[in-house]
PDB file of N, CA and C in Angstrom:
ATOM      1  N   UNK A   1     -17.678  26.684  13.882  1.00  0.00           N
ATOM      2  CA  UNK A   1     -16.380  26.646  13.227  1.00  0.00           C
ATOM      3  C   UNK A   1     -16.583  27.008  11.759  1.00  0.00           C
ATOM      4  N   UNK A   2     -15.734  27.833  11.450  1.00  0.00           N
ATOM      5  CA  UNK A   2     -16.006  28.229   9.970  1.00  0.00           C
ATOM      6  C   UNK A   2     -15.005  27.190   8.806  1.00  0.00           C
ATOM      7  N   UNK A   3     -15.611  27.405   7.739  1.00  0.00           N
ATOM      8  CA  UNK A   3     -14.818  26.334   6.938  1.00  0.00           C
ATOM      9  C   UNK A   3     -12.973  26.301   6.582  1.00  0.00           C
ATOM     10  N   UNK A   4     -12.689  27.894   6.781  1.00  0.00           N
ATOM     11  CA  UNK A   4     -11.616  28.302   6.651  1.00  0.00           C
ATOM     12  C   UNK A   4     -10.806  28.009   7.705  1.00  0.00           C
ATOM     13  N   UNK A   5     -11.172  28.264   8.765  1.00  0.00           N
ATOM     14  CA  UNK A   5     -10.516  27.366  10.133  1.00  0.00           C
ATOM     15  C   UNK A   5     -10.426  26.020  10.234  1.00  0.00           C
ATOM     16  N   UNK A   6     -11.715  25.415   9.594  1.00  0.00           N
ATOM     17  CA  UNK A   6     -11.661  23.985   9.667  1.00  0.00           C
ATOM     18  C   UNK A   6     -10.819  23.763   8.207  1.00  0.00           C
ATOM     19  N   UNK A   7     -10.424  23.827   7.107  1.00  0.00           N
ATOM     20  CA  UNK A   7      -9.653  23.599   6.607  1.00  0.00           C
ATOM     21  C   UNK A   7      -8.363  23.879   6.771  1.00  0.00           C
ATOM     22  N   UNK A   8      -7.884  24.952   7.854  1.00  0.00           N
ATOM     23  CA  UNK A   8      -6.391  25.283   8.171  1.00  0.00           C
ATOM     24  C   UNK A   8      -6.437  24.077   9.061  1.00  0.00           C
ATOM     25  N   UNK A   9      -6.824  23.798  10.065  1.00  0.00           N
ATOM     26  CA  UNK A   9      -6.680  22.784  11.285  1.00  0.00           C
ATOM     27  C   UNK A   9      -6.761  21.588  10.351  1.00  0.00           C
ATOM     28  N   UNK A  10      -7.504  21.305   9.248  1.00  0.00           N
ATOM     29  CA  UNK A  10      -7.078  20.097   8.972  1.00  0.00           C
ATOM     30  C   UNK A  10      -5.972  19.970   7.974  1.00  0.00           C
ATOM     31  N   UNK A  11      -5.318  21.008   7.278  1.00  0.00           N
ATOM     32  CA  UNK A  11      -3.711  21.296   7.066  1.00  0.00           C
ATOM     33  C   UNK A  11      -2.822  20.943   7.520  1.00  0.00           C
ATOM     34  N   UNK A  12      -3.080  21.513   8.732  1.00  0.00           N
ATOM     35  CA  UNK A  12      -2.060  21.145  10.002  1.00  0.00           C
ATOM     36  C   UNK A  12      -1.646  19.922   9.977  1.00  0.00           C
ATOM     37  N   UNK A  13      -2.937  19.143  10.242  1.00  0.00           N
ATOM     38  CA  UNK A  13      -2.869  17.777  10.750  1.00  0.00           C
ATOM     39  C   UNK A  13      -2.460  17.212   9.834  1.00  0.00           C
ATOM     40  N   UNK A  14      -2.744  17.360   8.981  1.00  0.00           N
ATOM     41  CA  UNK A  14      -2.203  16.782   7.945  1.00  0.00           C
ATOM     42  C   UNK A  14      -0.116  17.003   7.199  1.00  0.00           C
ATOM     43  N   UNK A  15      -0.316  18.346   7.261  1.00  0.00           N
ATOM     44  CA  UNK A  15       1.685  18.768   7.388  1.00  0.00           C
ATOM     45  C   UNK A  15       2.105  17.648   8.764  1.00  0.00           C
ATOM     46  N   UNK A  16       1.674  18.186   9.763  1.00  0.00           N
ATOM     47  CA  UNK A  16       2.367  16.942  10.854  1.00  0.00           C
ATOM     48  C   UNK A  16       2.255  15.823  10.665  1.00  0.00           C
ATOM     49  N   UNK A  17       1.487  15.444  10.548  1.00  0.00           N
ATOM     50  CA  UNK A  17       1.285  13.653  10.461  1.00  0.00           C
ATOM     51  C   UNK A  17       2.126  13.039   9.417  1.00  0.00           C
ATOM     52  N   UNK A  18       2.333  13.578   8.143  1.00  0.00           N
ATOM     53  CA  UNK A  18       3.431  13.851   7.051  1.00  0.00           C
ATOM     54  C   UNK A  18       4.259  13.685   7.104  1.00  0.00           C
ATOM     55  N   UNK A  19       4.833  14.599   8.128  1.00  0.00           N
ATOM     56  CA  UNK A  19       6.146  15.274   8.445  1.00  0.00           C
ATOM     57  C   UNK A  19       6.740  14.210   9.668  1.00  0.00           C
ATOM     58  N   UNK A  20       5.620  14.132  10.410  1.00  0.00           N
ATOM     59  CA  UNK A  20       6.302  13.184  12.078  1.00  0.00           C
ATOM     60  C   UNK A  20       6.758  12.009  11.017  1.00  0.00           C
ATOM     61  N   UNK A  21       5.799  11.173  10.400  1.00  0.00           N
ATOM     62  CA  UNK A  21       6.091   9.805   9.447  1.00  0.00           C
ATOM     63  C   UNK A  21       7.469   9.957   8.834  1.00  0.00           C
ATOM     64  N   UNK A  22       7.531  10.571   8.455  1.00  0.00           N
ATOM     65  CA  UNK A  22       8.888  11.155   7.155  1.00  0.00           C
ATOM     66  C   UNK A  22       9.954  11.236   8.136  1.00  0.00           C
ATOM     67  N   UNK A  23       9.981  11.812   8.951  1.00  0.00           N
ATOM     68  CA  UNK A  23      11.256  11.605  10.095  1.00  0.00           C
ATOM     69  C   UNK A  23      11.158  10.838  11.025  1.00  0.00           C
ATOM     70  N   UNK A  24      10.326  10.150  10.577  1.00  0.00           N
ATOM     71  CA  UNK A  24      10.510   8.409  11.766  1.00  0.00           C
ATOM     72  C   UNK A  24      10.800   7.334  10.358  1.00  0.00           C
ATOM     73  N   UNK A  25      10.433   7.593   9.480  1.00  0.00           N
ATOM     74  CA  UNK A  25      10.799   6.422   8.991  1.00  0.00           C
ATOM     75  C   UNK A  25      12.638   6.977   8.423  1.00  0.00           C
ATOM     76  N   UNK A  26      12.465   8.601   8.005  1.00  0.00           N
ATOM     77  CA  UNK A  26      14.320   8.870   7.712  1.00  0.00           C
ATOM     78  C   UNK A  26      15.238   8.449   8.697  1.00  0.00           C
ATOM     79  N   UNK A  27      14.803   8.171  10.149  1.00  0.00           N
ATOM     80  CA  UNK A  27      15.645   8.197  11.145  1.00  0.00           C
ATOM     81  C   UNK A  27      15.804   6.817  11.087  1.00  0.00           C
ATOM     82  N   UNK A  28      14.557   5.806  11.195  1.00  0.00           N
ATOM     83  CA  UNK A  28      15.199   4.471  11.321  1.00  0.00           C
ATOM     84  C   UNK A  28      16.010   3.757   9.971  1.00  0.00           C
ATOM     85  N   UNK A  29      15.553   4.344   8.798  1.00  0.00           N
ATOM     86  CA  UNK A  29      16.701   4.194   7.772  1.00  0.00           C
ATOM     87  C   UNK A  29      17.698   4.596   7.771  1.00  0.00           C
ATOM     88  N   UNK A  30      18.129   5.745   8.470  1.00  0.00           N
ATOM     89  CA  UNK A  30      19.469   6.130   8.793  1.00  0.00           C
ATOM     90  C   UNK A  30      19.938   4.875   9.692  1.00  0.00           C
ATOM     91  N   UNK A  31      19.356   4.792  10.663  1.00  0.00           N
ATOM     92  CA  UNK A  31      19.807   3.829  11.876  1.00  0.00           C
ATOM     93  C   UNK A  31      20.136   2.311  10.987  1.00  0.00           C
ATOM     94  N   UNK A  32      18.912   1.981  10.240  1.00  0.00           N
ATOM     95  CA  UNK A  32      19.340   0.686   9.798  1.00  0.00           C
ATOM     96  C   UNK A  32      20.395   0.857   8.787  1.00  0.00           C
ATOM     97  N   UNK A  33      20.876   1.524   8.219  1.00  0.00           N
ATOM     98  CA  UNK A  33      21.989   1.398   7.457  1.00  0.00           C
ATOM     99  C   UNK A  33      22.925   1.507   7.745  1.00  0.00           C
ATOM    100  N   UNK A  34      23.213   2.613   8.852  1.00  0.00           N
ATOM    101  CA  UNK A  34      24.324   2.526   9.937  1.00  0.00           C
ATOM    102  C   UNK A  34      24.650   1.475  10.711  1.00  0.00           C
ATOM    103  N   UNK A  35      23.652   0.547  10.745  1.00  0.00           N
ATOM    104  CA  UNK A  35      23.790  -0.991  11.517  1.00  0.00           C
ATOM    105  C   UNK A  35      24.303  -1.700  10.885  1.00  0.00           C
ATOM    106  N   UNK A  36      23.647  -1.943   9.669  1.00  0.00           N
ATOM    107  CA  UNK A  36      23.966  -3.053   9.176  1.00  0.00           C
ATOM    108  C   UNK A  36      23.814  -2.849   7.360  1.00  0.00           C
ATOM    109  N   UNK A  37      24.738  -1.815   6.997  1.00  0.00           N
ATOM    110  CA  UNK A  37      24.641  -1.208   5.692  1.00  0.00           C
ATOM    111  C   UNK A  37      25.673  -2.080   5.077  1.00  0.00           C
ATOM    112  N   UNK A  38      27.138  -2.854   5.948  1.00  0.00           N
ATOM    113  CA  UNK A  38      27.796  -3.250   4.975  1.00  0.00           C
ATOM    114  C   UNK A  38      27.727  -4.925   5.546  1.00  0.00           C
ATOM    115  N   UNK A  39      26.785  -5.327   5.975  1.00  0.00           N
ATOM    116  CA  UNK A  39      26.277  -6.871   6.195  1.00  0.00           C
ATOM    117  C   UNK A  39      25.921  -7.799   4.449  1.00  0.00           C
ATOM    118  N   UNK A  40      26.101  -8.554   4.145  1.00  0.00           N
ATOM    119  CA  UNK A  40      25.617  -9.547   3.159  1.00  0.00           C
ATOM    120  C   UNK A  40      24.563 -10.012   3.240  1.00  0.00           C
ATOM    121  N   UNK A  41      23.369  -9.673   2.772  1.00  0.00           N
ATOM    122  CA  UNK A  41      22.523 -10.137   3.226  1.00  0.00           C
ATOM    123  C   UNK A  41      22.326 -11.705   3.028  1.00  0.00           C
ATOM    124  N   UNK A  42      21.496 -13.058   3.572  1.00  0.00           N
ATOM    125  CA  UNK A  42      21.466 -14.208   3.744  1.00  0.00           C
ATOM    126  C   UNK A  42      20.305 -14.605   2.947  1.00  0.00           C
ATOM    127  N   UNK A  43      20.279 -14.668   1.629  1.00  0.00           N
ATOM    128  CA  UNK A  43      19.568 -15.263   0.611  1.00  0.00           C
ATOM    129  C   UNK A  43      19.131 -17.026   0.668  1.00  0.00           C
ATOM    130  N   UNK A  44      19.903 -17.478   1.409  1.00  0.00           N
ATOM    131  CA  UNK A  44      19.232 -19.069   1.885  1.00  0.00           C
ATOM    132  C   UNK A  44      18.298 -19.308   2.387  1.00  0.00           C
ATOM    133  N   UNK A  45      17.880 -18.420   3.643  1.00  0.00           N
ATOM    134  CA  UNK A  45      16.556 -18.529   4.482  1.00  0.00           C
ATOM    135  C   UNK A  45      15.764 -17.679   4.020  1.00  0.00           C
ATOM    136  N   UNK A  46      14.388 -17.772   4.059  1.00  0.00           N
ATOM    137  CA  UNK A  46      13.331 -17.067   3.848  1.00  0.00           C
ATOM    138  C   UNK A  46      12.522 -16.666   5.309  1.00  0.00           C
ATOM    139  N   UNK A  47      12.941 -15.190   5.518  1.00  0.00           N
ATOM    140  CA  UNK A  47      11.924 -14.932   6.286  1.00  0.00           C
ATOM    141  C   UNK A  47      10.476 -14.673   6.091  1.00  0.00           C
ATOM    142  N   UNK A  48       9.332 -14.831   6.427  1.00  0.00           N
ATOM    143  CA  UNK A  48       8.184 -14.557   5.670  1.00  0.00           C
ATOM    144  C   UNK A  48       7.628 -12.868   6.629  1.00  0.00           C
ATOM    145  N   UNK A  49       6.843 -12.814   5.800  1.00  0.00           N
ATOM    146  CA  UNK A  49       6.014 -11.706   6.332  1.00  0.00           C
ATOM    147  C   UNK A  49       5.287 -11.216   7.456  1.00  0.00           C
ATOM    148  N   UNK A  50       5.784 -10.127   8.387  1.00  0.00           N
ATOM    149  CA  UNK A  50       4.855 -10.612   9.757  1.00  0.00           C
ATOM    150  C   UNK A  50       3.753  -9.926   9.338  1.00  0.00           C
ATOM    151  N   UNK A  51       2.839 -10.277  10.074  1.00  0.00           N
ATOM    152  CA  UNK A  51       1.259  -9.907  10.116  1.00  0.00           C
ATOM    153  C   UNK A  51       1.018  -9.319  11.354  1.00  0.00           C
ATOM    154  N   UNK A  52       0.010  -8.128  11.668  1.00  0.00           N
ATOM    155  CA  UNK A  52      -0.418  -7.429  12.468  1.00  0.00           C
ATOM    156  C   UNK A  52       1.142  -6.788  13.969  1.00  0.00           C
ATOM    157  N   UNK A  53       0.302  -5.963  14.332  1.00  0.00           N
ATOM    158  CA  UNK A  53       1.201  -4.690  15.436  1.00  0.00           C
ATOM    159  C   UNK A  53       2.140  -5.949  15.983  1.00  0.00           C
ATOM    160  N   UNK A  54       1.784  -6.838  16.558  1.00  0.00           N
ATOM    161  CA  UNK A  54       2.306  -7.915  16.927  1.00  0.00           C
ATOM    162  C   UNK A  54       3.796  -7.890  16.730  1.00  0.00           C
ATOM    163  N   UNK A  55       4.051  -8.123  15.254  1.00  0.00           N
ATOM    164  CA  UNK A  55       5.097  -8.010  14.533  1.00  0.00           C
ATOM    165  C   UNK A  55       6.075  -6.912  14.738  1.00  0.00           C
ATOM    166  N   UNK A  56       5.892  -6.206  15.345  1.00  0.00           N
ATOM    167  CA  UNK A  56       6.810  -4.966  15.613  1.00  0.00           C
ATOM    168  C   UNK A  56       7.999  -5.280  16.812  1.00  0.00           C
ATOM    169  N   UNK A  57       7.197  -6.121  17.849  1.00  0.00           N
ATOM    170  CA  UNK A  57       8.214  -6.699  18.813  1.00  0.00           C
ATOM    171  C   UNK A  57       9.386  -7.463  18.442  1.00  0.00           C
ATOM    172  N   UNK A  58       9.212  -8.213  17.138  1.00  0.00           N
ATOM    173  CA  UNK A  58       9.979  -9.142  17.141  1.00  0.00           C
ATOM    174  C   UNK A  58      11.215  -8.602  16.099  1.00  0.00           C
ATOM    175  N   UNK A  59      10.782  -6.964  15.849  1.00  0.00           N
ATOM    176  CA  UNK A  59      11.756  -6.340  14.765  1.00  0.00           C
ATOM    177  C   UNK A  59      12.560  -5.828  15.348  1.00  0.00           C
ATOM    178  N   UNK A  60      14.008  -5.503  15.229  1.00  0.00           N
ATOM    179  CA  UNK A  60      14.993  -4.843  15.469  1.00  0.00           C
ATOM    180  C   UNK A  60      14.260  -3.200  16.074  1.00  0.00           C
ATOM    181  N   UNK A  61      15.436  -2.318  16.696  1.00  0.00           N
ATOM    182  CA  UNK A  61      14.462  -0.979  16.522  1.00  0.00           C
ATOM    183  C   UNK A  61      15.041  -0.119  15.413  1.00  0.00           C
ATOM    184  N   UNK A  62      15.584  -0.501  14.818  1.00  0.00           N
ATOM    185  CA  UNK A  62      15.293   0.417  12.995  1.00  0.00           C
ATOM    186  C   UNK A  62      14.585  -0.037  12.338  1.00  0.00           C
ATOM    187  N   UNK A  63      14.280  -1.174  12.432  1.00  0.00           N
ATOM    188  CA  UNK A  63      13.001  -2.127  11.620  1.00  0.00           C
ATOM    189  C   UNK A  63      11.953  -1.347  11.792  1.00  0.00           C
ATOM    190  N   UNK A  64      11.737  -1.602  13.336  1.00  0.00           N
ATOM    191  CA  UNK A  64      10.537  -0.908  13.908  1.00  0.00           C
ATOM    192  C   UNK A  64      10.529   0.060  13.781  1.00  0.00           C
ATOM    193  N   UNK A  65      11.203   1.231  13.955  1.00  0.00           N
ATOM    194  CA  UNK A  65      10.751   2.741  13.355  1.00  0.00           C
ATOM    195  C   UNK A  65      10.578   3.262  11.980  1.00  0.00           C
ATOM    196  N   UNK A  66      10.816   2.059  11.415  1.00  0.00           N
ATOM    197  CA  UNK A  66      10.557   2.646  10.310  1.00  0.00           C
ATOM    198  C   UNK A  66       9.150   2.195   9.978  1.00  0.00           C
ATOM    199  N   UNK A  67       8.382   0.955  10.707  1.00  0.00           N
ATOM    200  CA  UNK A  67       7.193   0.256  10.855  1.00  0.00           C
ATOM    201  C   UNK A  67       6.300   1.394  11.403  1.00  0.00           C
ATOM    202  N   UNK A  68       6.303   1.848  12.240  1.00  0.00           N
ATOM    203  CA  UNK A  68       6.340   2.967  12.697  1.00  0.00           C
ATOM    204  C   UNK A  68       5.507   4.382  12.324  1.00  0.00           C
ATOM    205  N   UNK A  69       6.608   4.525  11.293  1.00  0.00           N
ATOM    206  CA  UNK A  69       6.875   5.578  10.421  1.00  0.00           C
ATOM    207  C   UNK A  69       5.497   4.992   9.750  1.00  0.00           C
ATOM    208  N   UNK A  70       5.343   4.376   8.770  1.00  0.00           N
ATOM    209  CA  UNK A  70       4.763   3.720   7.873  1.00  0.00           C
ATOM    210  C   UNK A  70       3.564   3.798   8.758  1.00  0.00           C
ATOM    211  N   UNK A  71       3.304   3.084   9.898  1.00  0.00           N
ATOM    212  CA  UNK A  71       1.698   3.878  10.270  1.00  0.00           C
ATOM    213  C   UNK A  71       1.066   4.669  10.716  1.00  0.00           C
ATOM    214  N   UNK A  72       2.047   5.664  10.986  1.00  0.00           N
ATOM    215  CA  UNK A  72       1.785   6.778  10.996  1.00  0.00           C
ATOM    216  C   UNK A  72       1.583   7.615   9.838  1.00  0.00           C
ATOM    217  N   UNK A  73       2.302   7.325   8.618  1.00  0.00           N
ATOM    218  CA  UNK A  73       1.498   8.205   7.509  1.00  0.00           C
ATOM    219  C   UNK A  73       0.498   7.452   7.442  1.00  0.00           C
ATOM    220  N   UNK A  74       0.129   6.300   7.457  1.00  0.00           N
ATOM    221  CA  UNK A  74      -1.660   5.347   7.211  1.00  0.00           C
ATOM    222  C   UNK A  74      -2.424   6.153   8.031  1.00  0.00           C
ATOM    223  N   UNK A  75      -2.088   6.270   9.171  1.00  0.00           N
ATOM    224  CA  UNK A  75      -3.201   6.713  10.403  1.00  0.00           C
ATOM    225  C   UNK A  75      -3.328   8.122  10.279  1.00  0.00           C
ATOM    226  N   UNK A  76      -2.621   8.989   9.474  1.00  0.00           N
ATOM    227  CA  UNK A  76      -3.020  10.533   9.165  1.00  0.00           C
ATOM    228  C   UNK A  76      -3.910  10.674   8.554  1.00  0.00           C
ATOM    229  N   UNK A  77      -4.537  10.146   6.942  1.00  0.00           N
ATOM    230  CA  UNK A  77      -5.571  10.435   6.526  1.00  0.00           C
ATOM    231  C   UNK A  77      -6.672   9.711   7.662  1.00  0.00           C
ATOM    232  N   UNK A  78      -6.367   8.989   8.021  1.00  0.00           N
ATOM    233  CA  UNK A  78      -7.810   8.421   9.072  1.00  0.00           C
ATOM    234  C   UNK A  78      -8.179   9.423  10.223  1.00  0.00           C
ATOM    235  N   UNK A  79      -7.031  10.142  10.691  1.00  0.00           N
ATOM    236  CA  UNK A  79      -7.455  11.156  11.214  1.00  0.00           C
ATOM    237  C   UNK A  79      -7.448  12.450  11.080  1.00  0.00           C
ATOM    238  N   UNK A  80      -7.398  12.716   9.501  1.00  0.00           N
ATOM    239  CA  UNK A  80      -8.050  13.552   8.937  1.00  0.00           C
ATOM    240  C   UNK A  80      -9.769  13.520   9.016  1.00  0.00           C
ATOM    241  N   UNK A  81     -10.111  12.255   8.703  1.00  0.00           N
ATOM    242  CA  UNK A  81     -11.723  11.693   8.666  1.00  0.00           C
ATOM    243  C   UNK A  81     -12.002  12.001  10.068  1.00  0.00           C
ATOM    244  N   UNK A  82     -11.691  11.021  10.842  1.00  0.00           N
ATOM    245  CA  UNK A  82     -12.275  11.551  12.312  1.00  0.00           C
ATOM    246  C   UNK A  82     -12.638  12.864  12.544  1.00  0.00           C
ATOM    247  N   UNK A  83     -11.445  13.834  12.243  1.00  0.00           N
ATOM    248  CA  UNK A  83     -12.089  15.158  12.729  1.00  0.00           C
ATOM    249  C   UNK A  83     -12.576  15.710  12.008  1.00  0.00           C
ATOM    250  N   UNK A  84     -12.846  15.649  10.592  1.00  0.00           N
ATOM    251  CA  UNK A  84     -13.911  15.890   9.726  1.00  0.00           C
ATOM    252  C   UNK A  84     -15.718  15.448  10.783  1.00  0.00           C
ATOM    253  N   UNK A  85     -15.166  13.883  11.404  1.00  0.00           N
ATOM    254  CA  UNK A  85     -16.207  13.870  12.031  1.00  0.00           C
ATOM    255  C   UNK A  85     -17.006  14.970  13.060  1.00  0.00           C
ATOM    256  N   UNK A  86     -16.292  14.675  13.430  1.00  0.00           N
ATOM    257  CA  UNK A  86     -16.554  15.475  14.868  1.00  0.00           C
ATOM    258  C   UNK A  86     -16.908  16.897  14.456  1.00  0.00           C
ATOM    259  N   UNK A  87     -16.210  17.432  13.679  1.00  0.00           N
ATOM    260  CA  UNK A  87     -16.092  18.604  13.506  1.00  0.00           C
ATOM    261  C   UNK A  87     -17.828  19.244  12.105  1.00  0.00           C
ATOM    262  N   UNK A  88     -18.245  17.661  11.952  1.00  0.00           N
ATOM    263  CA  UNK A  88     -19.466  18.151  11.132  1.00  0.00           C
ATOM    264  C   UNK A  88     -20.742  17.403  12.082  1.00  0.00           C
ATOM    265  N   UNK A  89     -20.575  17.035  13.379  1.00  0.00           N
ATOM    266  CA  UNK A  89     -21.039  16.370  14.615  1.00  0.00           C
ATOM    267  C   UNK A  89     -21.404  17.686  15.000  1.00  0.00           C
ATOM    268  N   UNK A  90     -20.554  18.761  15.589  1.00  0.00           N
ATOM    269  CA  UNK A  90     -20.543  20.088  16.048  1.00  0.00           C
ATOM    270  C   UNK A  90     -21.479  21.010  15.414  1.00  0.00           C
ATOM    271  N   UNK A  91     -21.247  20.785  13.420  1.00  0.00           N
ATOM    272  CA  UNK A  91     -22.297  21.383  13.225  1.00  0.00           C
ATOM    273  C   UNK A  91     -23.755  21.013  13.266  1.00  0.00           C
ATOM    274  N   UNK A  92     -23.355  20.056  13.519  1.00  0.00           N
ATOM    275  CA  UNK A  92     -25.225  19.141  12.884  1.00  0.00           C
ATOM    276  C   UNK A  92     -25.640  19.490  11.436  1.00  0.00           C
ATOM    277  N   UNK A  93     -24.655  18.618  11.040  1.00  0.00           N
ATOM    278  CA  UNK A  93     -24.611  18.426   9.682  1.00  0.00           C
ATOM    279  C   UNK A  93     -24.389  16.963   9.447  1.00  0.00           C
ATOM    280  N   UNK A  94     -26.365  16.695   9.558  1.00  0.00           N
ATOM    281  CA  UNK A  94     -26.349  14.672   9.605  1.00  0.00           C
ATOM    282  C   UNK A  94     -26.469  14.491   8.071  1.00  0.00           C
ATOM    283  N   UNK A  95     -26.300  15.146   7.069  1.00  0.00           N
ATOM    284  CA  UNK A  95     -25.893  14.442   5.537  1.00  0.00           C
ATOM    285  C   UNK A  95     -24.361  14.034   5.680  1.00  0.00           C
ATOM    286  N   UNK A  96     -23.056  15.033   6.263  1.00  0.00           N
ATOM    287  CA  UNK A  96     -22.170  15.063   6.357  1.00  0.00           C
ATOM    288  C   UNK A  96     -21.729  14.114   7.123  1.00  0.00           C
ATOM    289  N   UNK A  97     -22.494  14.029   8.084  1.00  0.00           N
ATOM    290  CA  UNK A  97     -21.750  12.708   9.610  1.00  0.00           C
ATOM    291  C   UNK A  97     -21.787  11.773   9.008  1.00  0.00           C
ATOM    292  N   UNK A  98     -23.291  11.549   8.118  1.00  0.00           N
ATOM    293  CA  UNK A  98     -23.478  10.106   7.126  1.00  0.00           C
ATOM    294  C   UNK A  98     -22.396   9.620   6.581  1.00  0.00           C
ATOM    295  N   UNK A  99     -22.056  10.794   5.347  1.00  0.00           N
ATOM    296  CA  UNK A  99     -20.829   9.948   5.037  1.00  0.00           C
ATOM    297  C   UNK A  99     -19.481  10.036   5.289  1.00  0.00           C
ATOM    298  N   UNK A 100     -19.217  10.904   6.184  1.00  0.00           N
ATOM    299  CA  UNK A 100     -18.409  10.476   6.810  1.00  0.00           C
ATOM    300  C   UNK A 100     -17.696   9.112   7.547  1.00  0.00           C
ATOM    301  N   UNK A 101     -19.232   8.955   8.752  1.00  0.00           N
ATOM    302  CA  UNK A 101     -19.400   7.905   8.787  1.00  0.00           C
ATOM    303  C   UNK A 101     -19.068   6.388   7.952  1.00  0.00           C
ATOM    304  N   UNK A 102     -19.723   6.650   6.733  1.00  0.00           N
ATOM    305  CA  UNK A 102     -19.098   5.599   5.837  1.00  0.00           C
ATOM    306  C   UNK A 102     -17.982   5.685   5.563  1.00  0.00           C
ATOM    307  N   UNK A 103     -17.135   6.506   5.158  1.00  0.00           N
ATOM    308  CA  UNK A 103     -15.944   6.444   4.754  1.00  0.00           C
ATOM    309  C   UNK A 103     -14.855   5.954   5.972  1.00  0.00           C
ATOM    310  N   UNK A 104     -15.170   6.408   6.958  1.00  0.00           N
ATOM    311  CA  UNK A 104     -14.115   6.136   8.472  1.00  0.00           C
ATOM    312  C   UNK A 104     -14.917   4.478   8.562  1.00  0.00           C
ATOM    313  N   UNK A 105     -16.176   4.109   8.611  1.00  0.00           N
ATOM    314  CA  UNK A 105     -16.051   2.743   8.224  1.00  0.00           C
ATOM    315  C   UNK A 105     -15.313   1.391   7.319  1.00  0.00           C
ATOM    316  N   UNK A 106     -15.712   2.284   5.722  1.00  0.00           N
ATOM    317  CA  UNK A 106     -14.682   1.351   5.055  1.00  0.00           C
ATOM    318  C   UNK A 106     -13.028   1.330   5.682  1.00  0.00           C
ATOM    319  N   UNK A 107     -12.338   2.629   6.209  1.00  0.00           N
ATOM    320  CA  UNK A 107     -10.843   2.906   6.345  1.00  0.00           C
ATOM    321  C   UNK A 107     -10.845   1.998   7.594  1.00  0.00           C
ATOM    322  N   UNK A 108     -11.716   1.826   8.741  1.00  0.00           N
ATOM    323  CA  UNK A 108     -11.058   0.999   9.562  1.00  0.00           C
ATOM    324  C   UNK A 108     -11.514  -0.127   9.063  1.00  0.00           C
ATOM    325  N   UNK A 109     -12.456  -0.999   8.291  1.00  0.00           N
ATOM    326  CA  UNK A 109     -12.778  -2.336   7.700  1.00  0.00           C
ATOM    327  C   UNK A 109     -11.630  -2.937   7.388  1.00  0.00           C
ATOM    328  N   UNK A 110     -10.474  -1.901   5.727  1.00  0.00           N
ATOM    329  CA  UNK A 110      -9.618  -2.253   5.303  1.00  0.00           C
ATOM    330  C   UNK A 110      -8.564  -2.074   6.287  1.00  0.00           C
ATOM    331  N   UNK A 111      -8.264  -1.536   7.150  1.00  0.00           N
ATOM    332  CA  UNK A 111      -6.918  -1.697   8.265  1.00  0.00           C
ATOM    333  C   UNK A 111      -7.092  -2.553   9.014  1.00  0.00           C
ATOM    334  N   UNK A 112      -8.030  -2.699   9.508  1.00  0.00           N
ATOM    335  CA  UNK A 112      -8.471  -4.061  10.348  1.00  0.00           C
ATOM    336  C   UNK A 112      -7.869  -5.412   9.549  1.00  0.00           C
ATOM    337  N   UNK A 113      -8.633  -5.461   8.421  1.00  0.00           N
ATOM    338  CA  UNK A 113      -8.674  -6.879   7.850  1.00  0.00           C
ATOM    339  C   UNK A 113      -7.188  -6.784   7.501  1.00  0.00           C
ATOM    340  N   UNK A 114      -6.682  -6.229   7.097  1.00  0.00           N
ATOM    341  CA  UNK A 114      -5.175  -6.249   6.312  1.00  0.00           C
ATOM    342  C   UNK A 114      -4.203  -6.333   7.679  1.00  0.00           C
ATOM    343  N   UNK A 115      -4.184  -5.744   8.634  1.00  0.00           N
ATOM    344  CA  UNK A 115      -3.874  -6.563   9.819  1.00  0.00           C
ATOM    345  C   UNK A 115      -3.940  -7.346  10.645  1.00  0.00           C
ATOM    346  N   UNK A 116      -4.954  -7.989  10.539  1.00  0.00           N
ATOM    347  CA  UNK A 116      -5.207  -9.200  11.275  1.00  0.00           C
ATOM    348  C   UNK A 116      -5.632 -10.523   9.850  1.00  0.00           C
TER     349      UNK A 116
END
């Protein structure tokens, strides 16, 4: 694979992953405002924060697409890295897999821990 190919393909992935996010999270903001745009919101109760995928069930589905949305632009640069992997796996290019390697380590360390 030449570098010029491997930098268009990872363009790509990158315009889509962008682009899918951006119209999942525009759509469920459309949706949630169309729901419930002229509601009051209820300043007495405190809902707290959900934690991990879990949390997606218990959201409305404009909540959720826009949850959605939101990890799907997270999960684009990560799979930008992946196929950086693979794609310097192919060459046998073990300085490159190295750190690669590290870097797709720290990115799932911090998504991990911040979700669970």
């Amino acid at each position: 694979m030449t570098d010029q190919r491997m930098d268009a393909i990872i363009a790509k992935l990158l315009r889509t992953g962008v682009a899918s996010a951006a119209a999942a999270v525009l759509a469920g903001g459309i949706a949630y405002v169309a729901s419930s745009g002229r509601t009051v919101p209820d300043f007495r109760s405190f809902h707290p924060e959900m934690r991990g995928l879990g949390g997606l069930w218990s959201l409305g589905w404009p909540e959720a697409l826009i949850e959605i949305g939101l990890l799907a632009l997270i999960a684009t640069p990560v799979a930008r890295v992946v196929f950086c992997l693979a794609a310097f796996v192919l060459e046998r290019d073990r300085m490159y897999v190295g750190f690669t390697l590290a870097v797709l380590a720290v990115l799932l360390y911090s998504i991990c821990t911040a979700l669970w």
